[in-house]
N, C-alpha and C. Protein backbone atom coordinates (compact mmCIF):
# COMPACT_ATOMS: atom_id res chain seq x y z
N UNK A 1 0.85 -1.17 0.00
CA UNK A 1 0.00 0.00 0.00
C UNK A 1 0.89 1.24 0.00
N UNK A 2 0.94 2.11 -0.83
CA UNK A 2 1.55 3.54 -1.13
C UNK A 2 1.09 4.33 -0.10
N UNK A 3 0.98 5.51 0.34
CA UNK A 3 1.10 6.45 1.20
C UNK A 3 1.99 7.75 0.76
N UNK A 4 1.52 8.50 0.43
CA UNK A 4 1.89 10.17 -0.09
C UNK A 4 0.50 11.01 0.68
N UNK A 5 1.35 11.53 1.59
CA UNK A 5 0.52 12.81 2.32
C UNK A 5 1.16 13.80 2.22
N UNK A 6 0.48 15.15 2.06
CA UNK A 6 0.86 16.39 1.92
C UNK A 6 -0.06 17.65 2.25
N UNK A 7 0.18 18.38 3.15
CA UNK A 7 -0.34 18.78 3.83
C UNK A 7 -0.36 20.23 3.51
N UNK A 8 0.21 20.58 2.79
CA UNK A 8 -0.50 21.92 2.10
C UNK A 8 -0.04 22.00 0.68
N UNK A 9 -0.48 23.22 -0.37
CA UNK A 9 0.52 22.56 -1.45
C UNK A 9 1.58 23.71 -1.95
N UNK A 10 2.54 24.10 -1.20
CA UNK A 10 3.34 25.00 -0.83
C UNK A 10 5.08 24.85 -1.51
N UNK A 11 5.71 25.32 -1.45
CA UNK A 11 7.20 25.15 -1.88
C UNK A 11 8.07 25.15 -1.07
N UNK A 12 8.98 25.22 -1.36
CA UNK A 12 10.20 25.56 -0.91
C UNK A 12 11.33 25.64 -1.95
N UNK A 13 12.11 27.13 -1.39
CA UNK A 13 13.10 27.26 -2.10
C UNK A 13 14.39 27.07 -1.76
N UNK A 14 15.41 26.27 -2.51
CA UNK A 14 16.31 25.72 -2.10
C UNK A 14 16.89 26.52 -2.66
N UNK A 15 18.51 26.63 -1.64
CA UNK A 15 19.62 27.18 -1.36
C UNK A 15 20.26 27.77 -2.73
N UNK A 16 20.21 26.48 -3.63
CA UNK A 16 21.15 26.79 -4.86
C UNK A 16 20.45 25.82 -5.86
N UNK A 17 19.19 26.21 -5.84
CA UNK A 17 18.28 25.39 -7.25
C UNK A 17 17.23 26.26 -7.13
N UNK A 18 16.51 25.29 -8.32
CA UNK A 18 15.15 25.39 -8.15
C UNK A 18 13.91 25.31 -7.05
N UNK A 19 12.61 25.65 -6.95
CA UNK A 19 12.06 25.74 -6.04
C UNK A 19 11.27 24.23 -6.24
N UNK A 20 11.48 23.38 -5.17
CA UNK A 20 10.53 21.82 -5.26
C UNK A 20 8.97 22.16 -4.34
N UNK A 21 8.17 21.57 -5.00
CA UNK A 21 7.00 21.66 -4.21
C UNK A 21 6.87 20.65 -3.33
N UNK A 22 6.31 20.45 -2.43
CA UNK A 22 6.08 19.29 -1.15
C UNK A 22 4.99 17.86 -1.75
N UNK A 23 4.70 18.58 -2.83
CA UNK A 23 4.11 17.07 -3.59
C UNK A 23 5.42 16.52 -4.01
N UNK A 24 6.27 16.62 -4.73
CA UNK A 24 7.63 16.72 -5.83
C UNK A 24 8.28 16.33 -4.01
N UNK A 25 8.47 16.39 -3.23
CA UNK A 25 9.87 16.09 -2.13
C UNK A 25 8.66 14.95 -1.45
N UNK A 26 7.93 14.65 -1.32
CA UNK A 26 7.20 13.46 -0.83
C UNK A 26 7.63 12.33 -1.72
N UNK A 27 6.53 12.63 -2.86
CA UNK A 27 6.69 11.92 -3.85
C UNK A 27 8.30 11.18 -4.37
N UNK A 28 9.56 12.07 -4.25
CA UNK A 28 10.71 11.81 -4.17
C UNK A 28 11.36 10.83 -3.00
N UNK A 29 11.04 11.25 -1.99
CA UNK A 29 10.96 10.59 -0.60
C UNK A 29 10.52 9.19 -0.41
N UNK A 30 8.97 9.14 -0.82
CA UNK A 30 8.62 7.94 -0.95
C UNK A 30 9.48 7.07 -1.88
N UNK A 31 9.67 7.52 -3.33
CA UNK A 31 10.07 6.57 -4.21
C UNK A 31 11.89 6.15 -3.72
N UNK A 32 12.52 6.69 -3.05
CA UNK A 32 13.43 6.70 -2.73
C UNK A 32 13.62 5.49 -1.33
N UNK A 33 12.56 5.81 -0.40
CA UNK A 33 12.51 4.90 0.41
C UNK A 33 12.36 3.27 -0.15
N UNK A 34 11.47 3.22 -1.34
CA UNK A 34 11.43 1.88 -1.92
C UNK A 34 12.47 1.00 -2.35
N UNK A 35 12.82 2.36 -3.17
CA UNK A 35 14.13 1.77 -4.07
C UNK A 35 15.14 1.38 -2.77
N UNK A 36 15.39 2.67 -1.97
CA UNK A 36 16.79 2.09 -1.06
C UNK A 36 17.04 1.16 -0.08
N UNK A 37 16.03 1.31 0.32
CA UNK A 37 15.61 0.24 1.66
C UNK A 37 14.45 -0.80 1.73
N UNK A 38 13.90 -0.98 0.47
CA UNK A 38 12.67 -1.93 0.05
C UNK A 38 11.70 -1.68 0.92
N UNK A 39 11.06 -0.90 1.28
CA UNK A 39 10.08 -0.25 1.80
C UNK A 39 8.84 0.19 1.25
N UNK A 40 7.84 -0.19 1.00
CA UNK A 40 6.66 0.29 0.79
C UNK A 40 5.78 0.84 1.79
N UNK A 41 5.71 0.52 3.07
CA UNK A 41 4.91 0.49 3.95
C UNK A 41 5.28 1.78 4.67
N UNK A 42 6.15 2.72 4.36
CA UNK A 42 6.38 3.96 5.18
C UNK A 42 5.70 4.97 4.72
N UNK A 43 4.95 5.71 5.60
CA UNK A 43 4.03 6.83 4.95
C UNK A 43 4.88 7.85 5.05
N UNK A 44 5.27 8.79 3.73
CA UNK A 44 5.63 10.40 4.09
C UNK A 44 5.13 11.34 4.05
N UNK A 45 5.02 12.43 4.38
CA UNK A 45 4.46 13.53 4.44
C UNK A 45 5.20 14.77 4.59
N UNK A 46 5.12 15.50 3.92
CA UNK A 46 5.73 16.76 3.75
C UNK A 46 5.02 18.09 3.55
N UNK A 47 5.97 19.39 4.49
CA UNK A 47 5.01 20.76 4.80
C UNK A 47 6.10 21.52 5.07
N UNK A 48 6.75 22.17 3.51
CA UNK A 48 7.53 23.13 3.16
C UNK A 48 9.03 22.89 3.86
N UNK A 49 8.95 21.84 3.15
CA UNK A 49 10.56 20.83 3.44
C UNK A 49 10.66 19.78 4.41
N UNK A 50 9.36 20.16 5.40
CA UNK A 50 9.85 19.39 6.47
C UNK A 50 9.27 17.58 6.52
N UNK A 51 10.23 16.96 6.59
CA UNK A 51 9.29 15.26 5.99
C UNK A 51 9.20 14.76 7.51
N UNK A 52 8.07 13.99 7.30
CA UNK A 52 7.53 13.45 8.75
C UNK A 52 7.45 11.58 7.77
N UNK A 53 8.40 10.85 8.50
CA UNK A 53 8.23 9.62 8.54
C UNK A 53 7.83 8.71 9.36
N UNK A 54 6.31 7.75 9.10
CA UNK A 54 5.91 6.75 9.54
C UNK A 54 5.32 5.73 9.27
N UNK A 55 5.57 4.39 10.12
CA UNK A 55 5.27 3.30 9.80
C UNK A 55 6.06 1.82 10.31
N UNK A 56 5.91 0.94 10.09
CA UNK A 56 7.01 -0.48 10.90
C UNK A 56 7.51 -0.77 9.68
N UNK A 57 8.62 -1.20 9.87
CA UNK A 57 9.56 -1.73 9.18
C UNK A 57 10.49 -3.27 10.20
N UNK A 58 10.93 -3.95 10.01
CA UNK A 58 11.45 -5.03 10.26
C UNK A 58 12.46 -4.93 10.92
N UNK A 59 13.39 -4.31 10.66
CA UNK A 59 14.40 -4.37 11.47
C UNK A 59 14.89 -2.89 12.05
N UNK A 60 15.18 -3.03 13.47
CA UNK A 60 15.57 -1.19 14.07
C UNK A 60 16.58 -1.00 12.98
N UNK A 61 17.61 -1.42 12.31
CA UNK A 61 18.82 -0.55 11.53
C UNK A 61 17.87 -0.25 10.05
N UNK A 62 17.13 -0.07 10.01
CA UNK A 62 15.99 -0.10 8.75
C UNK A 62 15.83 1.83 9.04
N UNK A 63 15.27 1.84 10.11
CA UNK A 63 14.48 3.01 10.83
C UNK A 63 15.62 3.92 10.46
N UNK A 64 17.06 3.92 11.08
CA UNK A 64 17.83 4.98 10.91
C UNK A 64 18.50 4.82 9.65
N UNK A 65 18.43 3.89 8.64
CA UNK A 65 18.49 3.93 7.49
C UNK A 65 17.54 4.76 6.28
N UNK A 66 16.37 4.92 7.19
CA UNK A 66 15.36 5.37 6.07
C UNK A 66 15.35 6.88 6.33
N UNK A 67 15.78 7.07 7.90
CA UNK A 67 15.88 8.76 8.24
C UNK A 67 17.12 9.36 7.53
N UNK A 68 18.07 8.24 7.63
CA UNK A 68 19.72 9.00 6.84
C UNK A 68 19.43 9.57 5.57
N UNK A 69 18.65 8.66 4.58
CA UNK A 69 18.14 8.05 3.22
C UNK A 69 17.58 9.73 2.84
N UNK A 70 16.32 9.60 3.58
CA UNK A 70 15.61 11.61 3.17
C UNK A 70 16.33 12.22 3.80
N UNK A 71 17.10 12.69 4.38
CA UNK A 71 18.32 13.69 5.15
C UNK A 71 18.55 14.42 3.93
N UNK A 72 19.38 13.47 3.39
CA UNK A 72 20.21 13.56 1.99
C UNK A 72 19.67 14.26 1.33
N UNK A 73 18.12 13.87 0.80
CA UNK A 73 17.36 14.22 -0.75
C UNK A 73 17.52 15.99 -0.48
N UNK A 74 17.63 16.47 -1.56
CA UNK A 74 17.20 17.94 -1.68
C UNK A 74 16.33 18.66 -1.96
N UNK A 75 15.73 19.49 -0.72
CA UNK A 75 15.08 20.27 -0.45
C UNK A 75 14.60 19.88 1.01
N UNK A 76 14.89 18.73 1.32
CA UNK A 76 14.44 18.34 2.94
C UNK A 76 15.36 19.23 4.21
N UNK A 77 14.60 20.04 4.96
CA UNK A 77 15.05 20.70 5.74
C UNK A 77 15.34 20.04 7.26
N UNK A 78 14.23 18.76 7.48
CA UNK A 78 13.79 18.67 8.60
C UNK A 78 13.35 17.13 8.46
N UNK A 79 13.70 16.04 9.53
CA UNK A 79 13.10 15.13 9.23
C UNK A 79 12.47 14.42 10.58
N UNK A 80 11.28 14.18 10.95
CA UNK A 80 10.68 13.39 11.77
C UNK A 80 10.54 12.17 11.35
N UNK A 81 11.07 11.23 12.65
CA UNK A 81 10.95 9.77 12.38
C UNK A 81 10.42 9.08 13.51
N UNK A 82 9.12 8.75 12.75
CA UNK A 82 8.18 7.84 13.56
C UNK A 82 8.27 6.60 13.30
N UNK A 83 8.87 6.32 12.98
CA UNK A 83 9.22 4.65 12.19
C UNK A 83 9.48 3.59 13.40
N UNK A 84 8.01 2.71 13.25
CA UNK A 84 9.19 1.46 14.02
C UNK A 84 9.07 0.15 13.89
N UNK A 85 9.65 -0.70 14.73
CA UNK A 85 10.51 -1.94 14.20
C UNK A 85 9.45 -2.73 14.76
């Protein structure tokens, strides 16, 4: 089951690009969580950079794998992790 929440439909402008919208850094987020960590089951949500992650995943080194994972992506300012094992 997919999961893309977004909670307003707002931007953000990054440092030294273009401006991503919070549909565009979810949507990125999510597909990123799949690919890197085989994850479907994590819901994201995003509100002008800031990503809120939740859901169970299998193993605790999963959880701080999936928070490192959106850290990275660009335009994420902020990351909440509700994730658990």
């Amino acid at each position: 089951m997919d999961y893309l929440t977004v909670s307003s439909p707002t931007a953000v402008a990054l440092p030294s690009g273009p401006i991503i919208s919070d549909v565009e850094l979810a949507h990125k987020a999510k597909n990123l969580l799949g690919w890197k960590i085989r994850y479907n089951s994590i819901r994201v949500e995003a509100n002008k950079g800031h990503v809120i992650l939740t859901g169970k995943v299998d193993w605790p080194s999963d959880i701080a794998a999936a928070e490192q994972t959106i850290r990275k992506l660009r335009g994420v300012l902020s990351v909440t992790n509700r994730i658990v094992a």
